[in-house]
N, C-alpha and C. Protein backbone atom coordinates (compact mmCIF):
# COMPACT_ATOMS: atom_id res chain seq x y z
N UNK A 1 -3.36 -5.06 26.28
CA UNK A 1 -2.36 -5.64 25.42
C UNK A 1 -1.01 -5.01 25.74
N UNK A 2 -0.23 -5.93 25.51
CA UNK A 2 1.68 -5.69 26.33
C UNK A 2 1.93 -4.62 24.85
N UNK A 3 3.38 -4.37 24.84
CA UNK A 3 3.59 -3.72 23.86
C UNK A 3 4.02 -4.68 22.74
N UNK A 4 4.83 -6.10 24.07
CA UNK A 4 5.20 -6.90 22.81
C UNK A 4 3.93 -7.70 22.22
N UNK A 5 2.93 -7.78 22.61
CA UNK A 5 1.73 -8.49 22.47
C UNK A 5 1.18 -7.39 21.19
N UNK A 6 1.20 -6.37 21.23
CA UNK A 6 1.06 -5.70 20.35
C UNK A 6 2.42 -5.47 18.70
N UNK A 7 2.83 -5.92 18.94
CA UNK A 7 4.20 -5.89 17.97
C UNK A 7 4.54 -6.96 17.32
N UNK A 8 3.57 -8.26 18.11
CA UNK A 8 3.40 -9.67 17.39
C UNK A 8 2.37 -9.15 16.35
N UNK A 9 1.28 -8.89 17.14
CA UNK A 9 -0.35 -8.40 16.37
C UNK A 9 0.58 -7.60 15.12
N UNK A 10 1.21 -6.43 15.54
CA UNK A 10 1.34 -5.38 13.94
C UNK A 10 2.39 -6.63 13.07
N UNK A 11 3.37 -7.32 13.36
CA UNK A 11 4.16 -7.98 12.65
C UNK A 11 2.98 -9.53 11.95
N UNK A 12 2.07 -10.24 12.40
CA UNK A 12 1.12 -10.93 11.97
C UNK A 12 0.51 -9.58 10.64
N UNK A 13 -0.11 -8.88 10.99
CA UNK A 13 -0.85 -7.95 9.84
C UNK A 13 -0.21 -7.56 9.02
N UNK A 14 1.27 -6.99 8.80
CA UNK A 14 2.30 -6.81 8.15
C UNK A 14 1.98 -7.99 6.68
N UNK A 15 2.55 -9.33 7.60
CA UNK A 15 2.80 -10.30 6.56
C UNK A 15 1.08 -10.60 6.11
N UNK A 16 0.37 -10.37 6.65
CA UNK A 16 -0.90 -10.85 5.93
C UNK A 16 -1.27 -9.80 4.90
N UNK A 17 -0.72 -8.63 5.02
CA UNK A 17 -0.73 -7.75 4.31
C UNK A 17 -0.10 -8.04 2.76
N UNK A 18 1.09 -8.04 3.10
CA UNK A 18 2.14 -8.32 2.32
C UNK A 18 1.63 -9.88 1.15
N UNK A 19 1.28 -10.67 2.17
CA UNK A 19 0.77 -12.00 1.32
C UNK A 19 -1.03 -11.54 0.59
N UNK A 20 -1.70 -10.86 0.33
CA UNK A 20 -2.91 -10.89 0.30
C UNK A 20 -1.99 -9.39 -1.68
N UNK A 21 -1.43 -8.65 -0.83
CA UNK A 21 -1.03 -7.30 -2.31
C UNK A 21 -0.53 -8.55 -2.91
N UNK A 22 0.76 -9.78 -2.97
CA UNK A 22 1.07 -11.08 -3.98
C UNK A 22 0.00 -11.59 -4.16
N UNK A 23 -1.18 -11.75 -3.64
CA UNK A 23 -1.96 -12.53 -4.51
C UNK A 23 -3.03 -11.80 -5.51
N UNK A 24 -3.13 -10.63 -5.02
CA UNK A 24 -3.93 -9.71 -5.75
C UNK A 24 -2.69 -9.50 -7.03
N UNK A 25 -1.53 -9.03 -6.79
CA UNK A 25 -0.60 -8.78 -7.86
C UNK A 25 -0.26 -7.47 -7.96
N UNK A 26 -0.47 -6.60 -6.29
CA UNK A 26 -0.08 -5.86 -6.42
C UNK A 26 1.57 -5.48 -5.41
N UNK A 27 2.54 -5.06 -6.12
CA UNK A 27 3.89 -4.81 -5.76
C UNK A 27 3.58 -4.00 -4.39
N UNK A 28 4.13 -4.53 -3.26
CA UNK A 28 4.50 -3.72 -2.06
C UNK A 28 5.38 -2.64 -1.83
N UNK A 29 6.87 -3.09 -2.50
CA UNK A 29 7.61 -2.54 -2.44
C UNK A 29 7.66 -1.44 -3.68
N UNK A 30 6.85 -1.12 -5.07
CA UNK A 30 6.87 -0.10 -5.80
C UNK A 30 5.89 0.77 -5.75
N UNK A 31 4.84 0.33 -4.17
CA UNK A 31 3.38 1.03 -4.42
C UNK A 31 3.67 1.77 -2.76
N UNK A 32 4.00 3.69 -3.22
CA UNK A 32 4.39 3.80 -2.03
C UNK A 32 3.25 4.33 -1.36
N UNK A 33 1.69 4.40 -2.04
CA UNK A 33 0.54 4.89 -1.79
C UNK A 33 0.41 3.94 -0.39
N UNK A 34 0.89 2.92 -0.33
CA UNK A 34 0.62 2.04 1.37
C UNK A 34 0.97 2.58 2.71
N UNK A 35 1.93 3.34 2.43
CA UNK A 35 1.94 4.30 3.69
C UNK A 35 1.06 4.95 4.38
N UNK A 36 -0.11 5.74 3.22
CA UNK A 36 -1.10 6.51 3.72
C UNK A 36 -2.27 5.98 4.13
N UNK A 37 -2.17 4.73 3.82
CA UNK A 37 -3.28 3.30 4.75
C UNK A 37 -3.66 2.47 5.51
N UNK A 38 -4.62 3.04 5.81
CA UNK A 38 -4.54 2.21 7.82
C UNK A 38 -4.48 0.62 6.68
N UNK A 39 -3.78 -0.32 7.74
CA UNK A 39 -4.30 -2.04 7.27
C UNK A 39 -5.22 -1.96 7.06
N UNK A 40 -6.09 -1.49 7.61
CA UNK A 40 -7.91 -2.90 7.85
C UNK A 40 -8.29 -2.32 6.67
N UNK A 41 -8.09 -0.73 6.09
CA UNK A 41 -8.48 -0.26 5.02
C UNK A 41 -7.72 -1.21 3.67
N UNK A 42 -6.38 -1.20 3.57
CA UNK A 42 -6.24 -2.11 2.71
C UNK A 42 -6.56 -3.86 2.86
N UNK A 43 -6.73 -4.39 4.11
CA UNK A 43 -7.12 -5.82 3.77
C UNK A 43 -8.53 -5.59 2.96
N UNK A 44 -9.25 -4.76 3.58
CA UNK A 44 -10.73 -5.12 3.23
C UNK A 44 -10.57 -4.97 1.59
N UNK A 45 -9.92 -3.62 0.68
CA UNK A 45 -10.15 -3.57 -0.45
C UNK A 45 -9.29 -5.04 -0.65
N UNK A 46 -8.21 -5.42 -0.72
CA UNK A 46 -7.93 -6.90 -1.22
C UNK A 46 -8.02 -7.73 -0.97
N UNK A 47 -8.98 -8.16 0.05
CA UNK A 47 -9.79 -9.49 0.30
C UNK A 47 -11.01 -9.38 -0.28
N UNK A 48 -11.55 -8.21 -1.05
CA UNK A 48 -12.53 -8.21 -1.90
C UNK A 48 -12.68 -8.21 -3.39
N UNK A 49 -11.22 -8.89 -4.11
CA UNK A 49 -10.53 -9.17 -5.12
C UNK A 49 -9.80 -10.64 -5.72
N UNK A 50 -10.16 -10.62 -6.68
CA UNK A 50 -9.86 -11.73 -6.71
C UNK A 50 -7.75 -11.73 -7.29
N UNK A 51 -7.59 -13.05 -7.61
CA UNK A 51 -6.49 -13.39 -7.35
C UNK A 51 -6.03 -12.35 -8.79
N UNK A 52 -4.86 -12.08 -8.64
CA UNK A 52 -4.27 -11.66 -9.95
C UNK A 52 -4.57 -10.16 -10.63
N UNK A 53 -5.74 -9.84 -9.95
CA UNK A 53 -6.53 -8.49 -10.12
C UNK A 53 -5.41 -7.13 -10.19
N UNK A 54 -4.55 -6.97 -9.77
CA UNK A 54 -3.83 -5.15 -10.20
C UNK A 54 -3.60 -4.40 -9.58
N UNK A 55 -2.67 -4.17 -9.55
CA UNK A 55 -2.76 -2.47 -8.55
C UNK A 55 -4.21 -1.28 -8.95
N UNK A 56 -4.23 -1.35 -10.23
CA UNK A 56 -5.16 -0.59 -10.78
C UNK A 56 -7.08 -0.99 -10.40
N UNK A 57 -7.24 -2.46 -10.17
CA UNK A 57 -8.04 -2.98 -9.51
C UNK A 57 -8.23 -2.27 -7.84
N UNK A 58 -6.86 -2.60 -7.14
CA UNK A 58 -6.43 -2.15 -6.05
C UNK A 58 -7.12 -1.07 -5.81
N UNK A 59 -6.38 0.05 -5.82
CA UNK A 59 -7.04 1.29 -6.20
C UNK A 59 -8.27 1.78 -6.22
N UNK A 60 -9.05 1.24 -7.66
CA UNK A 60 -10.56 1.27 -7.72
C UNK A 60 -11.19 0.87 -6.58
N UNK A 61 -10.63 -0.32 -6.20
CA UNK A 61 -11.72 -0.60 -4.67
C UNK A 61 -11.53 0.24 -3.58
N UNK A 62 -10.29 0.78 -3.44
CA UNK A 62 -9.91 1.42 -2.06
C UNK A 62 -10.88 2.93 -2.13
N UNK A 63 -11.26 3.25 -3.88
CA UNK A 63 -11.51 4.25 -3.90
C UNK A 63 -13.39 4.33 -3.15
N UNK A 64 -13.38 2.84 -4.23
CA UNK A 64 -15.24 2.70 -3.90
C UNK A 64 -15.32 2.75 -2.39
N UNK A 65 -14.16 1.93 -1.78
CA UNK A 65 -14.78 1.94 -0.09
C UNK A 65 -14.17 3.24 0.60
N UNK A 66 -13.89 4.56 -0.26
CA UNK A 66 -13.62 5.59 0.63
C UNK A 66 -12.59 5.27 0.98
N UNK A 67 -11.67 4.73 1.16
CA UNK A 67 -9.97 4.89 1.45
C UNK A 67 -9.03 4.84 0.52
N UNK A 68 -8.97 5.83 -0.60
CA UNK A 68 -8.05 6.00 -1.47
C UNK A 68 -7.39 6.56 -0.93
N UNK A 69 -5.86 6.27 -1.70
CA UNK A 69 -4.63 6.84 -0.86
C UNK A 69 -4.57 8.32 -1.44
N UNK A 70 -4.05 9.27 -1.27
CA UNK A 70 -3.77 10.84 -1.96
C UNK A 70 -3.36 10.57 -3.40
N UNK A 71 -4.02 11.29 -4.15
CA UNK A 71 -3.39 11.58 -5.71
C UNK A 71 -1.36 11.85 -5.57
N UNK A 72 -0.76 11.05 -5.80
CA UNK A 72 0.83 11.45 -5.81
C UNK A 72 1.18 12.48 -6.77
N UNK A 73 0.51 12.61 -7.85
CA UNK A 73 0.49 13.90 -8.67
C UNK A 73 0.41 15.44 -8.10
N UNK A 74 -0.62 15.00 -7.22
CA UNK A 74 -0.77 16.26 -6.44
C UNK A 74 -0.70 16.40 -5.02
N UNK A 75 0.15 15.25 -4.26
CA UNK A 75 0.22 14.79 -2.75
C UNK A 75 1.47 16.90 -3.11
N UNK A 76 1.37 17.48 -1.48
CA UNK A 76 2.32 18.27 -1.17
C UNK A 76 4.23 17.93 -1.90
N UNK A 77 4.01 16.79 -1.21
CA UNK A 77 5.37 16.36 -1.58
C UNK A 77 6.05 15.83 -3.09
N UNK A 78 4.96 16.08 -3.80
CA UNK A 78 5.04 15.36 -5.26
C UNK A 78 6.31 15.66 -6.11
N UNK A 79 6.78 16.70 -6.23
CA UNK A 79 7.83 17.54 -6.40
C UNK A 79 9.10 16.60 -5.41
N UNK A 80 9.34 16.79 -4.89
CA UNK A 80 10.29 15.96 -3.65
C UNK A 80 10.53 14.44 -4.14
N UNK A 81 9.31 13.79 -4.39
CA UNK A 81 9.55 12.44 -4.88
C UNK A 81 9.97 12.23 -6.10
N UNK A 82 9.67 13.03 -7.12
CA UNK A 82 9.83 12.98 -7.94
C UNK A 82 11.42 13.29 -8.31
N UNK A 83 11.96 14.51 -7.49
CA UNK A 83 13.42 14.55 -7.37
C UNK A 83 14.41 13.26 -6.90
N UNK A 84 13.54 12.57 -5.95
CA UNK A 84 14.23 11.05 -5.62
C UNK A 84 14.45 10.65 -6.50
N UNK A 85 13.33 10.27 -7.24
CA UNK A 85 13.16 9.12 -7.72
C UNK A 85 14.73 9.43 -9.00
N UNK A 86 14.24 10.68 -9.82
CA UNK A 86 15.43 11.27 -10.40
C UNK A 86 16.87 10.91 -9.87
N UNK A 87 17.19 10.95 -8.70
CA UNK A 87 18.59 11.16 -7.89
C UNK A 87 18.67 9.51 -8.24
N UNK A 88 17.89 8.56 -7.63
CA UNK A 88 18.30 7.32 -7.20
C UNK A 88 18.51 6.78 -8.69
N UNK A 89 17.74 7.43 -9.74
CA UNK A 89 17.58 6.57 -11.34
C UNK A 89 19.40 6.94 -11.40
N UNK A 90 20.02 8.16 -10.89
CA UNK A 90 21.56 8.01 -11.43
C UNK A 90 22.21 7.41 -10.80
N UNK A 91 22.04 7.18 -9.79
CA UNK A 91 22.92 6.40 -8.91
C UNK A 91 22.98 4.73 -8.78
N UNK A 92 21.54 4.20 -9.63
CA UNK A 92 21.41 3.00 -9.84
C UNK A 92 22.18 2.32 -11.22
């Protein structure tokens, strides 16, 4: 596989990604636990959900199939994000 042949493939999984968390109902852009997840780990938990199901649904499955993302409470960086999130709430 080319690199651009590969960069179609990650940009296809992206949006199937992206379209599968809207139908489950879970937010892409406020759930930053997606970083720490290969795709195939999150398609599989939300193609095994039905429509409308939750982040909190989300979750539970990723947990049953062994790919839960890190506790953010207690990820290293928890402290750090939490200062963001602080900084950006004044600046918004």
């Amino acid at each position: 596989m080319t690199s651009c042949e590969a960069t179609v493939a990650d940009e296809q999984t992206f949006q199937v990604l992206l379209s599968e968390f809207r139908r489950v109902g879970v937010d892409p852009d406020t759930f930053s636990a997606m970083l720490a997840l290969r795709p195939e780990d999150a398609l599989r938990a939300l193609r095994s959900l039905p429509d409308g199901a939750g982040p909190s649904a989300f979750l539970a499955q990723l947990r049953k199939g062994g790919a839960a993302p890190p506790d953010p409470d207690h990820a290293p960086d928890a402290a750090l994000a939490a200062r963001n999130r602080h900084r950006r709430g004044k600046t918004a």
